[in-house]
PDB file of N, CA and C in Angstrom:
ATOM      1  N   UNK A   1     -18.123  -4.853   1.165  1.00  0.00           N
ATOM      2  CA  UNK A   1     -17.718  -3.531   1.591  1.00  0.00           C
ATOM      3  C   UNK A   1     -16.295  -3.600   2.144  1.00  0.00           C
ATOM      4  N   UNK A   2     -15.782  -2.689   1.839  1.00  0.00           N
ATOM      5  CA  UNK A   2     -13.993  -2.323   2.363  1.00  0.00           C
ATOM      6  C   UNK A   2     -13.811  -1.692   3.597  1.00  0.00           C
ATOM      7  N   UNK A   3     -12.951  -2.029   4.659  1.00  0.00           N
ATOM      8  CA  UNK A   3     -13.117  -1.093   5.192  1.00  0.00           C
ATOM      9  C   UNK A   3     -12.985   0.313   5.437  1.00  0.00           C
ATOM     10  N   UNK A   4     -12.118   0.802   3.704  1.00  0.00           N
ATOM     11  CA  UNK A   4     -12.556   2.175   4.137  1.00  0.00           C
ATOM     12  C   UNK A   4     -13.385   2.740   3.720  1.00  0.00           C
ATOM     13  N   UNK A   5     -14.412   1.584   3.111  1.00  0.00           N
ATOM     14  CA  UNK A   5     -15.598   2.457   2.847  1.00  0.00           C
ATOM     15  C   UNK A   5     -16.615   2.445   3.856  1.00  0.00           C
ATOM     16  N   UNK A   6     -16.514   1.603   5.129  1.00  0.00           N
ATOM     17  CA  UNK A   6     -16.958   1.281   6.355  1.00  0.00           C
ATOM     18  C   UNK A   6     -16.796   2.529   7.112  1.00  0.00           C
ATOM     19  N   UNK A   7     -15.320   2.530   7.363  1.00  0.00           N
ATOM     20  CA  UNK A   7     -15.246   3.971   8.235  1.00  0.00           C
ATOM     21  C   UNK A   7     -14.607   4.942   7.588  1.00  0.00           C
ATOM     22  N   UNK A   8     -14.488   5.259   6.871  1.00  0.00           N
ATOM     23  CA  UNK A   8     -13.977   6.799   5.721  1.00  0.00           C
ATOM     24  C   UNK A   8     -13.087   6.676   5.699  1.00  0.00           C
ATOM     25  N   UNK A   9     -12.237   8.125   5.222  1.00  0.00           N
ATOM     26  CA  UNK A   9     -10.859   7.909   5.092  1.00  0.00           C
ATOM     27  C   UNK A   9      -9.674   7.810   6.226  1.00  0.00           C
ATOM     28  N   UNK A  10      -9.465   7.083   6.309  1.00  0.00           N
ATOM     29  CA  UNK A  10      -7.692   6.380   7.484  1.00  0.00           C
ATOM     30  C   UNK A  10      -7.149   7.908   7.178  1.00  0.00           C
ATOM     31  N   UNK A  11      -7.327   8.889   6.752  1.00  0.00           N
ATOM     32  CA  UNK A  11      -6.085   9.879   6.627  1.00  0.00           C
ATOM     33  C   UNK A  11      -6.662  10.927   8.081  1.00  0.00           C
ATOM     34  N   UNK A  12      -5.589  11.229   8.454  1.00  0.00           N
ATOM     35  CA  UNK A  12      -5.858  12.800   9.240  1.00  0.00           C
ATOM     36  C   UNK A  12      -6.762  13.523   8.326  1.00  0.00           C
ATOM     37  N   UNK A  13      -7.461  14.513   9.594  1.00  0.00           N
ATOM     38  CA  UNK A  13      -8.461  15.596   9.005  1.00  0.00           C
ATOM     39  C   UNK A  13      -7.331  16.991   9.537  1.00  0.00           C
ATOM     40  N   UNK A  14      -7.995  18.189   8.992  1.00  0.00           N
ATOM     41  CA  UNK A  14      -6.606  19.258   9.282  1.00  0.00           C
ATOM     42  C   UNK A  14      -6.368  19.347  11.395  1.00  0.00           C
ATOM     43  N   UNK A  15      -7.790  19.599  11.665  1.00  0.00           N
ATOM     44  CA  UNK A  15      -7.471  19.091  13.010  1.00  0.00           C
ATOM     45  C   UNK A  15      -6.941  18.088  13.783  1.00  0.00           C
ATOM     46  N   UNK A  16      -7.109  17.154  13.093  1.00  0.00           N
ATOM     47  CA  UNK A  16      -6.238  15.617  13.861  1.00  0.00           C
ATOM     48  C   UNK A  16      -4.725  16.466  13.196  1.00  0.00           C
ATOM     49  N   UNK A  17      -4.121  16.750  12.313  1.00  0.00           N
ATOM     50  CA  UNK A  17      -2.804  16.949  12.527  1.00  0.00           C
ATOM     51  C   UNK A  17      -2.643  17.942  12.855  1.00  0.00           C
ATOM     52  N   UNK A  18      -3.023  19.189  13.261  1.00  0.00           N
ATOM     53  CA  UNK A  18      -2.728  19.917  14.384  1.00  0.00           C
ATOM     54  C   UNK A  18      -2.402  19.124  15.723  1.00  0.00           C
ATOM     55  N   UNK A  19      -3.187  18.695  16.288  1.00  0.00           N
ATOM     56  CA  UNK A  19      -3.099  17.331  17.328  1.00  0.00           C
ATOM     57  C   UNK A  19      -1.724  16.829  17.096  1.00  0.00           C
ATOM     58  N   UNK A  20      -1.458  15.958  16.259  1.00  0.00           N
ATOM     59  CA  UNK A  20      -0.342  15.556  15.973  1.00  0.00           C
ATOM     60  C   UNK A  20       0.894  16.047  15.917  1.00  0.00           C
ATOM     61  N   UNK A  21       1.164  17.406  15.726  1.00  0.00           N
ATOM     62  CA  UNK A  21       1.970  17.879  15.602  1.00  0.00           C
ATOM     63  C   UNK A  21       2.374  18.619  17.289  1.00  0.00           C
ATOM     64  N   UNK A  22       1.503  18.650  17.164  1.00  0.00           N
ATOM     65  CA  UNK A  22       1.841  19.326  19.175  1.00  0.00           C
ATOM     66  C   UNK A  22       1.860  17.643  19.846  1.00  0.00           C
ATOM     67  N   UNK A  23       1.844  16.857  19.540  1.00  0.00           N
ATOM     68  CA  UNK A  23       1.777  15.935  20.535  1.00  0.00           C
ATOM     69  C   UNK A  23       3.295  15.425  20.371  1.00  0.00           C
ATOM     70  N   UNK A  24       3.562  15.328  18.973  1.00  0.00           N
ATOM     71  CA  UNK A  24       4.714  15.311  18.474  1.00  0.00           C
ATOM     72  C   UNK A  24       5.792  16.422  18.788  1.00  0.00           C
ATOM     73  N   UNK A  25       5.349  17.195  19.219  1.00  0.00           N
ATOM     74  CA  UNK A  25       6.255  18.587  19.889  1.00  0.00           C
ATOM     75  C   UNK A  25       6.860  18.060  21.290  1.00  0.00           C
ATOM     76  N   UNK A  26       5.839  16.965  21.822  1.00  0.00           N
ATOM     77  CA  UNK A  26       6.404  16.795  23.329  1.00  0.00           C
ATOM     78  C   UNK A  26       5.241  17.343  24.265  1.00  0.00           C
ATOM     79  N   UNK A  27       4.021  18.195  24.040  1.00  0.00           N
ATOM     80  CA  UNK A  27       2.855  18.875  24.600  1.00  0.00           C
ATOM     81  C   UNK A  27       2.324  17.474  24.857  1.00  0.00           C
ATOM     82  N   UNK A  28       1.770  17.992  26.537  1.00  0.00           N
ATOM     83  CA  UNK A  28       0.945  17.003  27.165  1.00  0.00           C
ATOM     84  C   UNK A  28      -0.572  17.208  26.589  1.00  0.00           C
ATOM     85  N   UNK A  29      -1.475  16.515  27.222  1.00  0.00           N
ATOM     86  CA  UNK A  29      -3.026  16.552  26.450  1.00  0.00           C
ATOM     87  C   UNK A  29      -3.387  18.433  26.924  1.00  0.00           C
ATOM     88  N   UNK A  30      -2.861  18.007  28.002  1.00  0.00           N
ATOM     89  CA  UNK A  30      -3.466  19.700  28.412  1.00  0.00           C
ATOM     90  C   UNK A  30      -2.560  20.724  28.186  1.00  0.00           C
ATOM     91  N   UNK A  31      -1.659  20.954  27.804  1.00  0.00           N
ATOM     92  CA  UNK A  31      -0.959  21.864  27.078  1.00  0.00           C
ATOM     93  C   UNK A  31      -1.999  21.981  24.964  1.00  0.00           C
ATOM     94  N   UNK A  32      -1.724  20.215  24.669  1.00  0.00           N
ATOM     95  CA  UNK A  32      -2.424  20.170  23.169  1.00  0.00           C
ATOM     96  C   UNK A  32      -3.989  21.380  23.544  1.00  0.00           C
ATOM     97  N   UNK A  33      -4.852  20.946  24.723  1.00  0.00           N
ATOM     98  CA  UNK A  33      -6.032  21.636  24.484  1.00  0.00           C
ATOM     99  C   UNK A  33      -5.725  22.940  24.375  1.00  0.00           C
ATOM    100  N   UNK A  34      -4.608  23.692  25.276  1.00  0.00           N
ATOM    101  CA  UNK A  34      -4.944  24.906  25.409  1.00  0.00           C
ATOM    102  C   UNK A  34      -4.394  25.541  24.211  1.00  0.00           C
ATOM    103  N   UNK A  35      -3.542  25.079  23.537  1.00  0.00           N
ATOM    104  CA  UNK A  35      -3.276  25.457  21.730  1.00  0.00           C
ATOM    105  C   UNK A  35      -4.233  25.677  20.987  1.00  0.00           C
ATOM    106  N   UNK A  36      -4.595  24.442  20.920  1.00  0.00           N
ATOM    107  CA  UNK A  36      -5.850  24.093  19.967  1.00  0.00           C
ATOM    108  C   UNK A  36      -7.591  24.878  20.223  1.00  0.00           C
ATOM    109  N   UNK A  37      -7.878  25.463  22.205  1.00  0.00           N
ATOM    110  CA  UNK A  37      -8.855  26.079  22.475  1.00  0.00           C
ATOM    111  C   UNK A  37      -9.481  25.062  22.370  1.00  0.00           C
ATOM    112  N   UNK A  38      -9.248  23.524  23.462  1.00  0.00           N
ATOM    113  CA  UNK A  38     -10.800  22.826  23.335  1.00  0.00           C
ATOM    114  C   UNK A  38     -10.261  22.123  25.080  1.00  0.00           C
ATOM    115  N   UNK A  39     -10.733  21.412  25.262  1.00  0.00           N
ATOM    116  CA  UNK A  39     -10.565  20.812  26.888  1.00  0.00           C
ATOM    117  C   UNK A  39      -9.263  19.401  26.614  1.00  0.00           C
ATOM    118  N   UNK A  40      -9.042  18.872  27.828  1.00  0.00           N
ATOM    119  CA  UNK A  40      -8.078  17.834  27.698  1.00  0.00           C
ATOM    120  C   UNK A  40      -8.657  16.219  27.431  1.00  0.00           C
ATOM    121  N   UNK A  41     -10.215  16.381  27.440  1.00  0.00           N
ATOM    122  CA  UNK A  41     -11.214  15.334  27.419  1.00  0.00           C
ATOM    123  C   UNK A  41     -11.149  15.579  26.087  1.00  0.00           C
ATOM    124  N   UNK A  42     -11.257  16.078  25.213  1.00  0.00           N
ATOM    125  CA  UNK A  42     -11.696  16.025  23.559  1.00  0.00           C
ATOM    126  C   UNK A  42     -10.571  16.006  23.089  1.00  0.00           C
ATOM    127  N   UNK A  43      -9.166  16.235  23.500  1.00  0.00           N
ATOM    128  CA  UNK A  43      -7.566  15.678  22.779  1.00  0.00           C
ATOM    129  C   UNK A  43      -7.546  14.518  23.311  1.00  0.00           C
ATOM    130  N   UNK A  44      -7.649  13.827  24.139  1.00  0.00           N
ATOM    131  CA  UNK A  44      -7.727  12.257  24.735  1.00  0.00           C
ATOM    132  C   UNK A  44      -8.446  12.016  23.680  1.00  0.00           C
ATOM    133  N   UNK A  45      -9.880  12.275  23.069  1.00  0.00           N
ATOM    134  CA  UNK A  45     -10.750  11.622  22.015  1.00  0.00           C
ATOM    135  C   UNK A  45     -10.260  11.775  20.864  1.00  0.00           C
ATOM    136  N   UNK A  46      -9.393  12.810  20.418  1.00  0.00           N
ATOM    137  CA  UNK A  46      -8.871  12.854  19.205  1.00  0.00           C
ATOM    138  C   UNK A  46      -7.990  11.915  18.829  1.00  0.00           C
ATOM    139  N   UNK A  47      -6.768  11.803  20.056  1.00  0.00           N
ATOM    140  CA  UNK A  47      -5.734  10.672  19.753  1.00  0.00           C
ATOM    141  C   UNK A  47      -6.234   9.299  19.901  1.00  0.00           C
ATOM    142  N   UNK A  48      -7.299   8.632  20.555  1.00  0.00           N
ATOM    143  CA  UNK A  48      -7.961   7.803  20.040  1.00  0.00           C
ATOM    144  C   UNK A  48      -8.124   7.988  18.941  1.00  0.00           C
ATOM    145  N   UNK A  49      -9.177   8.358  18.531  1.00  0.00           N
ATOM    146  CA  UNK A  49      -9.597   8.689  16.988  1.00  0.00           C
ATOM    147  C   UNK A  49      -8.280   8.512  15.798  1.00  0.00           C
ATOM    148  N   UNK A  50      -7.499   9.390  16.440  1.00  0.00           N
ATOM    149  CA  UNK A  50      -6.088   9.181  15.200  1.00  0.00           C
ATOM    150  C   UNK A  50      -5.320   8.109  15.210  1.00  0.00           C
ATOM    151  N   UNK A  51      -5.391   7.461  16.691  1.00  0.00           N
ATOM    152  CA  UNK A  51      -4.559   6.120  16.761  1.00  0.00           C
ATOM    153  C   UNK A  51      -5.121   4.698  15.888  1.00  0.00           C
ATOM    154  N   UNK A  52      -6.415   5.121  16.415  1.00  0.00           N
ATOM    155  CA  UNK A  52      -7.205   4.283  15.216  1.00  0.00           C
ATOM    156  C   UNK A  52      -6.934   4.061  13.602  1.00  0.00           C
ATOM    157  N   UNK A  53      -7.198   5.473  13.383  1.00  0.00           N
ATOM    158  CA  UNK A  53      -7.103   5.524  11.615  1.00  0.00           C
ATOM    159  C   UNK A  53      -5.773   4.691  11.246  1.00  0.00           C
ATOM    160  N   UNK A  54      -5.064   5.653  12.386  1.00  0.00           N
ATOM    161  CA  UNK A  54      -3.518   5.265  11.459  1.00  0.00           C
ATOM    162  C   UNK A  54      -2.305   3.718  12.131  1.00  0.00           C
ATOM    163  N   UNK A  55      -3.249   3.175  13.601  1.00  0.00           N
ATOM    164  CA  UNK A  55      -2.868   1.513  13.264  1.00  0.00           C
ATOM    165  C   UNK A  55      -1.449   2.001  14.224  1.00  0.00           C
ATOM    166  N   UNK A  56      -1.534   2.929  15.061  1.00  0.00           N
ATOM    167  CA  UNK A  56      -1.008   3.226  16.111  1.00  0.00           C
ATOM    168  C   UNK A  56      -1.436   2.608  17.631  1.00  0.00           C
ATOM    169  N   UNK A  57      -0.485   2.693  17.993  1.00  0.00           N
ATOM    170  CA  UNK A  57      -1.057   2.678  19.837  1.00  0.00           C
ATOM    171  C   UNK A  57      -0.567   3.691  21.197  1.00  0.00           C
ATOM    172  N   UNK A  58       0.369   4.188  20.593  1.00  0.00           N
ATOM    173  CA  UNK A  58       0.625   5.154  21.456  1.00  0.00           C
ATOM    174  C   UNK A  58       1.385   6.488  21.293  1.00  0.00           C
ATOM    175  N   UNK A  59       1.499   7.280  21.949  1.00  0.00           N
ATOM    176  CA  UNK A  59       2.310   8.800  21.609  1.00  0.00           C
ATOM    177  C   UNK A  59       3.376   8.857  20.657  1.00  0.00           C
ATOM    178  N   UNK A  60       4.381   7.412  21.626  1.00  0.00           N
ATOM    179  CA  UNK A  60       5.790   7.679  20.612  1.00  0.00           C
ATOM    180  C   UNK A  60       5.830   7.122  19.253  1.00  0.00           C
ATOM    181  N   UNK A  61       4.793   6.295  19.241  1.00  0.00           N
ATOM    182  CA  UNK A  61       4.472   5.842  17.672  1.00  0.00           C
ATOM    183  C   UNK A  61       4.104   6.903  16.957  1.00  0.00           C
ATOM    184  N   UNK A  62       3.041   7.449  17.211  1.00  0.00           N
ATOM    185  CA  UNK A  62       2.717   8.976  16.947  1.00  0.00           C
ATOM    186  C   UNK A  62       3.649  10.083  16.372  1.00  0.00           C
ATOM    187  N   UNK A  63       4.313  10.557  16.963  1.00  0.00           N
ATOM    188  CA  UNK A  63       5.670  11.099  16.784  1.00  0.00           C
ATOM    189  C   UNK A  63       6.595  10.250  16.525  1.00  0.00           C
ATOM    190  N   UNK A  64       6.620   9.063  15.954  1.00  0.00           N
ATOM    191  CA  UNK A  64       7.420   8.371  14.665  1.00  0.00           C
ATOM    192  C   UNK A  64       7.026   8.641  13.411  1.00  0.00           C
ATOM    193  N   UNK A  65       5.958   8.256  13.639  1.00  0.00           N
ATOM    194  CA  UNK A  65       4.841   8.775  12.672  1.00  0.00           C
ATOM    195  C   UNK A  65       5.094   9.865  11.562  1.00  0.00           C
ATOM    196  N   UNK A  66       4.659  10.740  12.786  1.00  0.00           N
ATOM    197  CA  UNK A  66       4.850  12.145  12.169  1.00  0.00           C
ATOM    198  C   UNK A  66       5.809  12.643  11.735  1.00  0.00           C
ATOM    199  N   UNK A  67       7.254  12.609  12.240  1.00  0.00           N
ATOM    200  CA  UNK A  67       8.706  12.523  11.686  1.00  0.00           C
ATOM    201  C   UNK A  67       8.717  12.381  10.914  1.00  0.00           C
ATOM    202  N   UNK A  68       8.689  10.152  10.706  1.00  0.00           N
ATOM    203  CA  UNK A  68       8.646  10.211   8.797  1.00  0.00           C
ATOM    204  C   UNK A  68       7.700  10.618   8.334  1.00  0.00           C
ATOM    205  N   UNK A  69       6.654  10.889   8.299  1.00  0.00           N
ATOM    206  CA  UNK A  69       5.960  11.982   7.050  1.00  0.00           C
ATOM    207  C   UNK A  69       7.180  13.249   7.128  1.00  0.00           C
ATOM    208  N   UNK A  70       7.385  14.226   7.881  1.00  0.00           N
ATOM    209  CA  UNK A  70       7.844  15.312   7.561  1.00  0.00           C
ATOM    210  C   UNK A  70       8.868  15.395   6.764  1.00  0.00           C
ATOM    211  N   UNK A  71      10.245  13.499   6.671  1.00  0.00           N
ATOM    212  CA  UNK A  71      11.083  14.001   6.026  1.00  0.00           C
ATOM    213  C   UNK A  71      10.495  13.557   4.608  1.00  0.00           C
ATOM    214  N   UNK A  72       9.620  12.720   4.335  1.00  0.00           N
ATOM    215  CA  UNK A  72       8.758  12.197   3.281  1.00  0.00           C
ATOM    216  C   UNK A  72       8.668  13.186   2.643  1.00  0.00           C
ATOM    217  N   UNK A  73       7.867  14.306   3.298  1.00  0.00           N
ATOM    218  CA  UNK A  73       7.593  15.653   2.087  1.00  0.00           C
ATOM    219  C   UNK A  73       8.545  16.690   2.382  1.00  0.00           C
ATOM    220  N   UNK A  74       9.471  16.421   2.951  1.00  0.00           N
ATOM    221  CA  UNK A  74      10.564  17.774   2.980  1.00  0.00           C
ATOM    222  C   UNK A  74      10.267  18.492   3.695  1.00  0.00           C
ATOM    223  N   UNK A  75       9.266  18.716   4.630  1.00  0.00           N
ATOM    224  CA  UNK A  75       9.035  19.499   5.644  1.00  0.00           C
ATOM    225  C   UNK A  75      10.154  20.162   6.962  1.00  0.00           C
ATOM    226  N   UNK A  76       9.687  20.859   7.409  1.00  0.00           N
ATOM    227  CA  UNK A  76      11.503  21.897   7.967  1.00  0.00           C
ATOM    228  C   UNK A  76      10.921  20.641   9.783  1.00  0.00           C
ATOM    229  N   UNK A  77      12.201  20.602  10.306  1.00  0.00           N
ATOM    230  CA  UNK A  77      11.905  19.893  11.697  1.00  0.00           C
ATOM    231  C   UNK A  77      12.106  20.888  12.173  1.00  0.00           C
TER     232      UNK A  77
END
């Protein structure tokens, strides 16, 4: 078995990059919840969750991250 057939797909789900993108904005966990309409305990679990998939460890990796994807697909900064 592989591991991504162990734990699914390594990619963001549409909610993990919502997450991402406000975290990447500079939004603290509790600013991300009150965007998103969930508490600051379940964005703490998300960025776990996303740091995982994607072999991160922290915010500013995160928002490296996310950068290069945006100029990757041409996306507006």
């Amino acid at each position: 078995m592989f591991a991504n057939e162990r734990y699914g797909a390594r990619i963001p789900n549409e909610r993990e990059h919502r997450v991402i993108e406000l975290v990447a904005q500079g939004l603290r966990n509790r600013d991300v919840a009150s965007q998103i309409g969930t508490t600051e305990h379940v964005v703490k679990n998300y960025l776990r969750v996303i740091y995982d998939k994607l072999g991160l460890w922290n915010r500013v990796e995160l928002a490296l991250w996310y950068e290069a994807r945006k100029q990757e697909h041409g996306l507006p900064s």
